[in-house]
N, C-alpha and C. Protein backbone atom coordinates (compact mmCIF):
# COMPACT_ATOMS: atom_id res chain seq x y z
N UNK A 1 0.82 -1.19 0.00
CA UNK A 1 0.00 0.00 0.00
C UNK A 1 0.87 1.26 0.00
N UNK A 2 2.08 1.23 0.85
CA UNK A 2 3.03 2.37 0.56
C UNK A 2 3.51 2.81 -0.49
N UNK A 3 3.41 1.97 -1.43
CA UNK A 3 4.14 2.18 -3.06
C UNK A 3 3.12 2.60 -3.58
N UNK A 4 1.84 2.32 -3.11
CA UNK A 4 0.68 3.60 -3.74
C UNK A 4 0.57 4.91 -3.59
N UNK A 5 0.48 5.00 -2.30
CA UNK A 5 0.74 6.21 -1.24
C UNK A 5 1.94 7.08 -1.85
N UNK A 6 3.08 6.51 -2.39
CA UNK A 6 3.96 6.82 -2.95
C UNK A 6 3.65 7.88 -4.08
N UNK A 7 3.57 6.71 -4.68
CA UNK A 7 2.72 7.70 -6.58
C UNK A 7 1.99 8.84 -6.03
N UNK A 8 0.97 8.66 -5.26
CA UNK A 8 -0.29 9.98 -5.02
C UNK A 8 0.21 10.86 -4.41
N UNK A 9 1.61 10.47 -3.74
CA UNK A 9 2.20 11.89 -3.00
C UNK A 9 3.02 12.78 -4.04
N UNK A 10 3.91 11.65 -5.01
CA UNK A 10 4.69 12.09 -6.36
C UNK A 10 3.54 12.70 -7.09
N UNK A 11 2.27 12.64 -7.32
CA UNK A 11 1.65 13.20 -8.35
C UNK A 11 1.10 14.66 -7.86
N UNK A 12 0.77 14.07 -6.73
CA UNK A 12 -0.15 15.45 -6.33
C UNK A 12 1.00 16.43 -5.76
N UNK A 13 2.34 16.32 -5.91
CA UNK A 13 3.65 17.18 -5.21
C UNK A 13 3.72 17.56 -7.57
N UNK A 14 3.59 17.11 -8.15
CA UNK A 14 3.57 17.29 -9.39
C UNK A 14 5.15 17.02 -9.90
N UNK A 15 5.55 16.01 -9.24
CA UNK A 15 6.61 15.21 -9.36
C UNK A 15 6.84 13.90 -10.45
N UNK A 16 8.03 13.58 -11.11
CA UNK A 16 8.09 12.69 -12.00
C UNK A 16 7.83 11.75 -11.16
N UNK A 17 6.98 10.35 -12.23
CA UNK A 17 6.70 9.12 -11.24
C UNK A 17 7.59 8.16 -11.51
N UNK A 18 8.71 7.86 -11.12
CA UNK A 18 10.01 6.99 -11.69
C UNK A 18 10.20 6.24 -10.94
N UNK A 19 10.98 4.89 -10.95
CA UNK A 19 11.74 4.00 -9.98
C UNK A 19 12.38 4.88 -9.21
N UNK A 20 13.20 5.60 -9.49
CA UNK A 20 14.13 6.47 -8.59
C UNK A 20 13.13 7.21 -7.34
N UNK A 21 12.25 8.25 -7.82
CA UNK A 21 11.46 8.95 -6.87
C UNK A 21 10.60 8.13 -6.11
N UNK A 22 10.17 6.80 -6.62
CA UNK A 22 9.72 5.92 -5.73
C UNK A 22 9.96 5.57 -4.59
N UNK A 23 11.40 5.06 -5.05
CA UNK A 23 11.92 4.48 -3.75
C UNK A 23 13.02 5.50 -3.09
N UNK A 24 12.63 6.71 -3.86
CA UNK A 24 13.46 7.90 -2.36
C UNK A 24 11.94 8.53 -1.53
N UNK A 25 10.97 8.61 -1.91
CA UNK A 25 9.84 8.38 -1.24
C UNK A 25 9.64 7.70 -0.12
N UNK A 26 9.72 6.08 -0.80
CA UNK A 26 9.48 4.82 0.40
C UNK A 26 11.05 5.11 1.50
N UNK A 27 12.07 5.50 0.96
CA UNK A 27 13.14 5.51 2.29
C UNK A 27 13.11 6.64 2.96
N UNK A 28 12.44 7.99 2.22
CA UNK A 28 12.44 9.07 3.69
C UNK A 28 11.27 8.35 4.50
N UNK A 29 10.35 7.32 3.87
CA UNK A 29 9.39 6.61 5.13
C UNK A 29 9.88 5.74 5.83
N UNK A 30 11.33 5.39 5.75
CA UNK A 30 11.70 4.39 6.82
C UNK A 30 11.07 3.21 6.33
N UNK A 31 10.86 3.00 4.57
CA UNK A 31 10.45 1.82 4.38
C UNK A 31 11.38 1.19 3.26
N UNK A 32 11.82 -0.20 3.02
CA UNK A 32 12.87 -1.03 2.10
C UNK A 32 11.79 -0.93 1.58
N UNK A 33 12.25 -0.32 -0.07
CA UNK A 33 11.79 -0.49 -1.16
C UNK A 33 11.85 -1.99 -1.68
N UNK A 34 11.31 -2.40 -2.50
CA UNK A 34 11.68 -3.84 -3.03
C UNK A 34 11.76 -3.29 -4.65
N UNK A 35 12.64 -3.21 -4.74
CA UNK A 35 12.97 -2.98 -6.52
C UNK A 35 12.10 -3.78 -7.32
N UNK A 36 12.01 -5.32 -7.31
CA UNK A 36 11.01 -5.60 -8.03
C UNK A 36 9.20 -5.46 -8.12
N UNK A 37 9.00 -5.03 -7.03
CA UNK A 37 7.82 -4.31 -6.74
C UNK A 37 7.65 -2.92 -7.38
N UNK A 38 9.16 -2.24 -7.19
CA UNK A 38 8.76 -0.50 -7.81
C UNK A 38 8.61 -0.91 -9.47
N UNK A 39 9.39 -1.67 -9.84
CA UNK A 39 9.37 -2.56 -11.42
C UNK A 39 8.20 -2.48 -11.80
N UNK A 40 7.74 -3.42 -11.14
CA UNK A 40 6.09 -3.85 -11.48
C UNK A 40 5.33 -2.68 -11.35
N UNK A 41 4.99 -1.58 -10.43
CA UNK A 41 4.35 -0.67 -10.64
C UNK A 41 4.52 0.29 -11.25
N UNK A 42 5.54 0.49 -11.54
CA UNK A 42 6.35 1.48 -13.11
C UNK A 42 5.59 0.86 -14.31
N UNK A 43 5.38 -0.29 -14.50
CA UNK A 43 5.39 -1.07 -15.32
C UNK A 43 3.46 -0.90 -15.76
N UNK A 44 2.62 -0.67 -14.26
CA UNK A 44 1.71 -1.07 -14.56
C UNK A 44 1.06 0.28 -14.59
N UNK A 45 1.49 1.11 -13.88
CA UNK A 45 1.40 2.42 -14.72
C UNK A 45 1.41 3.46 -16.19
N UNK A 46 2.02 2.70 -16.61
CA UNK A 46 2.51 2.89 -18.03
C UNK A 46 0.96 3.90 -18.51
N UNK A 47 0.92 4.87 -18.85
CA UNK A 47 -0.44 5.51 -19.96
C UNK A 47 -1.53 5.09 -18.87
N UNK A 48 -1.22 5.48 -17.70
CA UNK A 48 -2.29 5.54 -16.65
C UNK A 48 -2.26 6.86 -16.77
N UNK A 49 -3.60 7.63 -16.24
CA UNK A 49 -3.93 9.01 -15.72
C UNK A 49 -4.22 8.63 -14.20
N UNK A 50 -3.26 9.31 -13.72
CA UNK A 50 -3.59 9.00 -11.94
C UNK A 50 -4.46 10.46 -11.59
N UNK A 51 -4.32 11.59 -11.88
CA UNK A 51 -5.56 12.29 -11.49
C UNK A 51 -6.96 11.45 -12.10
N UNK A 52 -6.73 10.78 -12.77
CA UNK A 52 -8.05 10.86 -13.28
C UNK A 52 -8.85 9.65 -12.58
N UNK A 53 -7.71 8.80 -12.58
CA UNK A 53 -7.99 7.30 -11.73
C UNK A 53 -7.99 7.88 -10.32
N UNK A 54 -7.41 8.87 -9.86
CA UNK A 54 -7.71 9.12 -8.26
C UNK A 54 -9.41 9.83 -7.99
N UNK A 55 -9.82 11.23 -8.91
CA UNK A 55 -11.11 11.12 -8.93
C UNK A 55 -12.03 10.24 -9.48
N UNK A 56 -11.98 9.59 -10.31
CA UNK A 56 -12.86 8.73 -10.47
C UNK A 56 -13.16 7.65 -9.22
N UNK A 57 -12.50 7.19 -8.54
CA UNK A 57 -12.38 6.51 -6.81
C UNK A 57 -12.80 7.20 -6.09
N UNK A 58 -12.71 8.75 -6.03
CA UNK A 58 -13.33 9.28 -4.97
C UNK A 58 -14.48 9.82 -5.06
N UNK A 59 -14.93 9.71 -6.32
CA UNK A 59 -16.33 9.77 -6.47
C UNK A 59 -17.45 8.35 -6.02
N UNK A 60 -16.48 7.27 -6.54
CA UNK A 60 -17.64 6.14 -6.02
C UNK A 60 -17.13 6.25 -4.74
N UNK A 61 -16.37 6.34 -4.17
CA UNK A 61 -16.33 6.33 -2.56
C UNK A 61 -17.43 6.91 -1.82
N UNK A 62 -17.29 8.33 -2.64
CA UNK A 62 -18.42 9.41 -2.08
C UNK A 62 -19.78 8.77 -2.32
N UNK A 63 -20.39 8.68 -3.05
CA UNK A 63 -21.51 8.36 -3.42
C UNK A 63 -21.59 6.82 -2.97
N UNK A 64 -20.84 6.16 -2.89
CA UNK A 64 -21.20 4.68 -1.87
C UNK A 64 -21.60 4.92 -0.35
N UNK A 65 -20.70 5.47 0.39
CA UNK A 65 -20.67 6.25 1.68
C UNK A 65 -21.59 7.15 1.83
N UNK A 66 -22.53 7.72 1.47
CA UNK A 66 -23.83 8.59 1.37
C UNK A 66 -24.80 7.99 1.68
N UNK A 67 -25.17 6.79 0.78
CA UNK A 67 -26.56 6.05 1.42
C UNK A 67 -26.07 5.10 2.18
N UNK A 68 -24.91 4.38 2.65
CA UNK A 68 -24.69 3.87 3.56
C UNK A 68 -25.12 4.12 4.40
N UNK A 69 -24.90 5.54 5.09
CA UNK A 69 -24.66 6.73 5.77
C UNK A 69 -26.18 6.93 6.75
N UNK A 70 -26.83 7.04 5.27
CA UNK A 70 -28.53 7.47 5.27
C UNK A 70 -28.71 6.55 6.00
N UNK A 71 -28.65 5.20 5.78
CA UNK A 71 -29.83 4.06 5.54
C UNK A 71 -29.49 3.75 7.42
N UNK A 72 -28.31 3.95 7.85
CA UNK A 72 -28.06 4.01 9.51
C UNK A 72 -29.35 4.72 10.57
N UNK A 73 -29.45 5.71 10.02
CA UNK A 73 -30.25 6.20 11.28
C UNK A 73 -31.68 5.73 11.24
N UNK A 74 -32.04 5.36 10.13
CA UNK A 74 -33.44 4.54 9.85
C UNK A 74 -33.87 3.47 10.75
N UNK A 75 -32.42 2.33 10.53
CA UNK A 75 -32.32 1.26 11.45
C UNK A 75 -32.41 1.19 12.76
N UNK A 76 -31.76 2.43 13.16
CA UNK A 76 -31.78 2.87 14.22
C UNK A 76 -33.37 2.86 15.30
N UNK A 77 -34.09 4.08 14.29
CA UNK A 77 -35.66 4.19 14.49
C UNK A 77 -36.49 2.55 14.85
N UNK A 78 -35.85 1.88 14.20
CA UNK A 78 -37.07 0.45 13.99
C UNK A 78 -36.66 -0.17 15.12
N UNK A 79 -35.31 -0.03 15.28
CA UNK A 79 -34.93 -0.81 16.65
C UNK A 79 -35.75 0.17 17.84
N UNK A 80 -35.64 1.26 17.84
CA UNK A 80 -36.13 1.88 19.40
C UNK A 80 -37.72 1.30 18.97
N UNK A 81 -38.23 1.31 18.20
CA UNK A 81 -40.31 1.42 17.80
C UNK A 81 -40.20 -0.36 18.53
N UNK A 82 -39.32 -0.89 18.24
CA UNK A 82 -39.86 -2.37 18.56
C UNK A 82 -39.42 -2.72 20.46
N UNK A 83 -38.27 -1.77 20.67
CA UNK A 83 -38.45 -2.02 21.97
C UNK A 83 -39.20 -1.22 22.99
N UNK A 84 -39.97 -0.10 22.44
CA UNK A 84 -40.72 0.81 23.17
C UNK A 84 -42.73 0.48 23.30
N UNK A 85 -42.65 -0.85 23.11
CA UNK A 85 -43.80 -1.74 22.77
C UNK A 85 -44.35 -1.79 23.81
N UNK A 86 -45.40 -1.44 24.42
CA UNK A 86 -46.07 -1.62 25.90
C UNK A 86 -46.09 -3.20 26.22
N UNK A 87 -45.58 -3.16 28.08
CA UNK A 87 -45.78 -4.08 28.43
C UNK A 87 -46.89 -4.61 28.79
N UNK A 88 -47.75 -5.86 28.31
CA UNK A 88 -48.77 -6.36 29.49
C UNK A 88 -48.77 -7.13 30.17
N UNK A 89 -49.32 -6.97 31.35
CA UNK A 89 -49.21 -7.88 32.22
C UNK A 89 -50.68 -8.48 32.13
N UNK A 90 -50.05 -9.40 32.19
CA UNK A 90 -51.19 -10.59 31.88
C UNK A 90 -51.88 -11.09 33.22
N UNK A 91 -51.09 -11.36 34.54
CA UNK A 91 -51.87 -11.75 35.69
C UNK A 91 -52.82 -10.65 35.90
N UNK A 92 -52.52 -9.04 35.56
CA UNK A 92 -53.45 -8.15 36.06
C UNK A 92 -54.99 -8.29 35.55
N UNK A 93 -54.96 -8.85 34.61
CA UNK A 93 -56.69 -9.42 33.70
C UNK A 93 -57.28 -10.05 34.26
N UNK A 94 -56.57 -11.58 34.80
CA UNK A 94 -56.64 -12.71 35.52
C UNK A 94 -57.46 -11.98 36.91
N UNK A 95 -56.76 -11.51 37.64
CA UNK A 95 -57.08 -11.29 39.31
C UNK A 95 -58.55 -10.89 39.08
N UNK A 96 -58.97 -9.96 37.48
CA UNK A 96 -60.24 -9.47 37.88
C UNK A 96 -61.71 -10.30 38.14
N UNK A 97 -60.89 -11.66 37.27
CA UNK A 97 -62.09 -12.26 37.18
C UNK A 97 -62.74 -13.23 38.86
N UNK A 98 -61.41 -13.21 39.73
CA UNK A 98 -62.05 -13.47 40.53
C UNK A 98 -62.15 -13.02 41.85
């Protein structure tokens, strides 16, 4: 996940996204780069748009997290309506009849 974190800090600093800046990234974090890992994500980057791939994510985020959101306090309501149900007592009926 750090080698992601990586890129989005290189992009949004408007920094080249290279093996090199990668892994001087991951070591001011006090993290061992794995060269064949920065490989592979150099690699799989290639003619990616990361602004574009970063909003496009934070839009379904947003809009997933909204009615999630909603649909909570609803649940909420049905739980208090079902435990706020009058009690009866049933022996009190009983005693009248005799």
């Amino acid at each position: 996940m750090e080698y992601i974190y990586a890129v989005m800090l290189l992009n949004k600093a408007g920094k080249e996204v290279t093996e090199e800046t990668i892994t001087a990234v991951l070591k001011a974090a006090a993290v061992e780069a794995d060269a064949a890992k920065v490989k592979s994500l150099i690699a799989a980057l290639d003619g990616v748009d990361i602004e574009k791939v970063i909003e496009e994510n934070t839009v379904t985020v947003a809009a997933g997290a909204a009615p999630a959101a909603a649909g909570t306090p609803a649940e909420k309501k049905e739980e208090k309506k079902k435990e706020e149900a009058p009690v009866v007592d049933a022996s009190a009926g009983l005693a009248g009849l005799f």
